[in-house]
C-alpha atoms as a PDB file:
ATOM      1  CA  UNK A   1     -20.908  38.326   1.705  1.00  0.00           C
ATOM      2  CA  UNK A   2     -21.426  36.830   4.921  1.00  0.00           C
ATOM      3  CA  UNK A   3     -19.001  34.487   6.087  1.00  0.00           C
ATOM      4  CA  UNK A   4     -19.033  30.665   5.614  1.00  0.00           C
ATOM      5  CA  UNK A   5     -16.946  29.569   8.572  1.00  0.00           C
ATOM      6  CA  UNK A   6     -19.583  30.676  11.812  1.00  0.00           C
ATOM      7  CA  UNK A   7     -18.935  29.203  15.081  1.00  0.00           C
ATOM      8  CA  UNK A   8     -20.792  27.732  17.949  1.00  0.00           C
ATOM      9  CA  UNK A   9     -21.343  31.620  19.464  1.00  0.00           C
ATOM     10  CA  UNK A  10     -22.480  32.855  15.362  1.00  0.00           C
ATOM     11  CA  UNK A  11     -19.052  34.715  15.582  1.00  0.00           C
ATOM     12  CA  UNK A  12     -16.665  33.734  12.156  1.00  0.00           C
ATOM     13  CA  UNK A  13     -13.464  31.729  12.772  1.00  0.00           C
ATOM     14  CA  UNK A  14     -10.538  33.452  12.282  1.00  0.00           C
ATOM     15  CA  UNK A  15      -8.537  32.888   8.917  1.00  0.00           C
ATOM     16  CA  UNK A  16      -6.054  29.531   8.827  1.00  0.00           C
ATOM     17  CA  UNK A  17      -2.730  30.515   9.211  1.00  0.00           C
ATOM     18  CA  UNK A  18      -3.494  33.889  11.502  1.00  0.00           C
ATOM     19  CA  UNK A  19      -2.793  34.651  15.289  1.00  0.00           C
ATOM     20  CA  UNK A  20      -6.271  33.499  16.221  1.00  0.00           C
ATOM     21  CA  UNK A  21      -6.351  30.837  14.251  1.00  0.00           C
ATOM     22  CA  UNK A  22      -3.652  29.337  16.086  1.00  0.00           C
ATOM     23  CA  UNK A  23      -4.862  29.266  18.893  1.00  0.00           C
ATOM     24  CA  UNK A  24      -8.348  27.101  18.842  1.00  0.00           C
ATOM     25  CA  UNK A  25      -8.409  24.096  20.075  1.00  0.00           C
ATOM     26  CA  UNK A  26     -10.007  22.298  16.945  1.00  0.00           C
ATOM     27  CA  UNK A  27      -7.170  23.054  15.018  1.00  0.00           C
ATOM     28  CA  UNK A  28      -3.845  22.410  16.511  1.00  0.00           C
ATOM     29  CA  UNK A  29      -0.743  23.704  15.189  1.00  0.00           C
ATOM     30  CA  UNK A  30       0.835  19.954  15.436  1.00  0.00           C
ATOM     31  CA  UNK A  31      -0.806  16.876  16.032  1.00  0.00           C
ATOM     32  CA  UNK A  32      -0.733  14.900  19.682  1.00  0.00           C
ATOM     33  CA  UNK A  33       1.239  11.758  17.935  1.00  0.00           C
ATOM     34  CA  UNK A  34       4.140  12.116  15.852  1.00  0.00           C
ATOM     35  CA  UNK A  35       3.290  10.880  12.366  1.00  0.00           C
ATOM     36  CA  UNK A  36       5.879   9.450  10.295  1.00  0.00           C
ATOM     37  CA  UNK A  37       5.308   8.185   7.136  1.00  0.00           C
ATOM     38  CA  UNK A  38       7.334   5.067   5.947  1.00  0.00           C
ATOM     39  CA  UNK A  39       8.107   4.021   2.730  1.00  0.00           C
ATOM     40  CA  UNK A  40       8.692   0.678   0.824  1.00  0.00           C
ATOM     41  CA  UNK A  41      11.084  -0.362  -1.549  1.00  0.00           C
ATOM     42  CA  UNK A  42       9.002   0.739  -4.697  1.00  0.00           C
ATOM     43  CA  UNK A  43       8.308   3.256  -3.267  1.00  0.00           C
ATOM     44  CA  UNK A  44      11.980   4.445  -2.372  1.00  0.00           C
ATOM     45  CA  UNK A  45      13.267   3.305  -6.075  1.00  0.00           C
ATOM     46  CA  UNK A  46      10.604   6.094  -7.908  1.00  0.00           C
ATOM     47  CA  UNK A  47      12.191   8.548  -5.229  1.00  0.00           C
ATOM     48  CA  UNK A  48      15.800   7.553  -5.312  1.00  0.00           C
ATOM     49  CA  UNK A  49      17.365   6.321  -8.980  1.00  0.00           C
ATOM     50  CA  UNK A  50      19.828   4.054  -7.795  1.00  0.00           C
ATOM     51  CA  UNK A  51      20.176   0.475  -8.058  1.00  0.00           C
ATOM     52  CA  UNK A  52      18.914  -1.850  -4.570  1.00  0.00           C
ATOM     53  CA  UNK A  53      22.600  -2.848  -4.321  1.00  0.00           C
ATOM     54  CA  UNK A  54      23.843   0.789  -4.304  1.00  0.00           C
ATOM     55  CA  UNK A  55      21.910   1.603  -1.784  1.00  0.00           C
ATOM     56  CA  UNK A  56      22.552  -1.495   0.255  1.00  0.00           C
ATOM     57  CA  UNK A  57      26.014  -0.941   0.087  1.00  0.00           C
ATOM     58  CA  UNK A  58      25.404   3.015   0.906  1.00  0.00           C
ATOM     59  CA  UNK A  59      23.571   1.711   4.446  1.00  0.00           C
ATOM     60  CA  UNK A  60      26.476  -0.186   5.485  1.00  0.00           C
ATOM     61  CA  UNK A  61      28.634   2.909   5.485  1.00  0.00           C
ATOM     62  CA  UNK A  62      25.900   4.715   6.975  1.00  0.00           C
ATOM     63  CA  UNK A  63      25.632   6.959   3.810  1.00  0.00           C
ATOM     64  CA  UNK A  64      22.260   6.322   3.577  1.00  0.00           C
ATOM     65  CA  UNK A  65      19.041   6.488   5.888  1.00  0.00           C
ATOM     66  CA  UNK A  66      19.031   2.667   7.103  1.00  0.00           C
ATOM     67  CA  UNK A  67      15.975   0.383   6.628  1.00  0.00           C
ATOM     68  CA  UNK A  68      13.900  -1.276   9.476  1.00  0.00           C
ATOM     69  CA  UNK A  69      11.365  -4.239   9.714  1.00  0.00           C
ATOM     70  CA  UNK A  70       7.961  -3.393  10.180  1.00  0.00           C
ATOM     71  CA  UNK A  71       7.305  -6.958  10.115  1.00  0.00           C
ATOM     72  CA  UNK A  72       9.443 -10.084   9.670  1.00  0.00           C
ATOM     73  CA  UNK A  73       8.383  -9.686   6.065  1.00  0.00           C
ATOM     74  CA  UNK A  74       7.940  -6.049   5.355  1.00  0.00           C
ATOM     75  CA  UNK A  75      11.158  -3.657   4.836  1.00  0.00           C
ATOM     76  CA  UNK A  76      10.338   0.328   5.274  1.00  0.00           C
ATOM     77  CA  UNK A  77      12.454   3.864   5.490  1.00  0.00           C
ATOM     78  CA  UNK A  78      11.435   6.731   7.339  1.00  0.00           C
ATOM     79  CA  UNK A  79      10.283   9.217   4.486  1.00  0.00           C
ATOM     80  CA  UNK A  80      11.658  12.261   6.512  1.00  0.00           C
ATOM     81  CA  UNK A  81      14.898  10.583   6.599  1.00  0.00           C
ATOM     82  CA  UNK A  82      15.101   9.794   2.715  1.00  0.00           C
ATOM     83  CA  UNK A  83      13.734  13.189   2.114  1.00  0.00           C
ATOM     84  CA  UNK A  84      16.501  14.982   4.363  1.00  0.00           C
ATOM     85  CA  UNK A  85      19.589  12.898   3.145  1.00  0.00           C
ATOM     86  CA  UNK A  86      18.244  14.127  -0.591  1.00  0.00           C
ATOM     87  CA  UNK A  87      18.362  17.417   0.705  1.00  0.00           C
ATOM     88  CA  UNK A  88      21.715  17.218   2.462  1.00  0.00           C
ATOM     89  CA  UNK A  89      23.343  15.846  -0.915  1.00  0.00           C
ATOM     90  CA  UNK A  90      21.624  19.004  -2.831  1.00  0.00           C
ATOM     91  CA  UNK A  91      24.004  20.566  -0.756  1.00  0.00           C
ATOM     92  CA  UNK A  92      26.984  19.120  -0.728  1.00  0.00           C
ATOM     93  CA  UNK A  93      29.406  20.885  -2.980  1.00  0.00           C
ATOM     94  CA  UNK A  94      30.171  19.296  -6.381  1.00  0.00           C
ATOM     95  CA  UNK A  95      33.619  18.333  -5.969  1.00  0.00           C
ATOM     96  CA  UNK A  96      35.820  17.200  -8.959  1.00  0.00           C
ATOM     97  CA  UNK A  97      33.728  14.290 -10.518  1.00  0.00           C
ATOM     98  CA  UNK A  98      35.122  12.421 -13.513  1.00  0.00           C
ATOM     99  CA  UNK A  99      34.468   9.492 -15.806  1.00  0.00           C
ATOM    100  CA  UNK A 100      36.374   6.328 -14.879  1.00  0.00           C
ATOM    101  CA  UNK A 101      39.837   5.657 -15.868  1.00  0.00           C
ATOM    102  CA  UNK A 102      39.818   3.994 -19.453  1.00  0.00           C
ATOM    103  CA  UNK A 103      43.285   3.097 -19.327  1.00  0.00           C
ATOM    104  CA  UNK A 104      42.482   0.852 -15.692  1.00  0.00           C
ATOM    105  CA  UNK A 105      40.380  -1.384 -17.812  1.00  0.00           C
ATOM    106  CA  UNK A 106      42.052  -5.250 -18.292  1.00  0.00           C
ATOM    107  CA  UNK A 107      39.866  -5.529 -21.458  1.00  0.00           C
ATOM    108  CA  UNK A 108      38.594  -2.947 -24.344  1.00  0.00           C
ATOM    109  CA  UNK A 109      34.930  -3.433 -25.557  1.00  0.00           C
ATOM    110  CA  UNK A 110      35.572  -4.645 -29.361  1.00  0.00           C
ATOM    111  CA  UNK A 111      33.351  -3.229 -31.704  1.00  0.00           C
ATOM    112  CA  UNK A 112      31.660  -5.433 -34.043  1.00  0.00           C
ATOM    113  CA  UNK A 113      32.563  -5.277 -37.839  1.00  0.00           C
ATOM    114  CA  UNK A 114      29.019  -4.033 -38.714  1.00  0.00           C
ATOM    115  CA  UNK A 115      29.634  -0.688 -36.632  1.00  0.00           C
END
């Protein structure tokens, strides 16, 4: 079957991800401009399940990839950021992690006599 990639000279291109591949000019390994790709705050809440304030609070103790202004109006994140601190919490080893203190509380939750 003859092949459905010819070039300029009839000869086929070399398959993507091979030696020769690599090396043509019409297909550059990475691209001239570094692309980032932002995100906005919808977008960051399907990504990361935590409440705005958490993660407020989380960026001011630099726990957290920090947001910038695009514009005056529009808040973003670096994706590659979010993306790596996700990965650096896979991680992290699971240290002891318990439920809260009941016996801190000042007040019990009453249950209602219909429970």
């Amino acid at each position: 079957m003859p092949s459905l990639l010819i070039s300029i000279n009839s000869e086929p291109l070399p398959i993507p991800e091979t030696d020769g591949y690599d090396v043509l000019p019409q297909f550059p390994k990475q691209s001239p401009l570094p692309f980032r790709r932002t995100i906005r705050r919808q977008e960051l809440r399907q990504i990361i399940p935590l409440s705005e304030t958490t993660i407020y609070e989380m960026e001011r103790r630099g726990e957290f990839p920090r947001r910038f202004n695009l514009t005056p109006r529009c808040v973003v994140w670096d994706l590659a950021e979010v993306e790596a601190w996700i990965e650096d919490r896979k991680q992290a080893p699971r240290k002891n992690i318990s439920g809260p203190d009941v016996r801190l509380r000042k007040t019990r939750p009453v249950r209602s006599s219909s429970d």
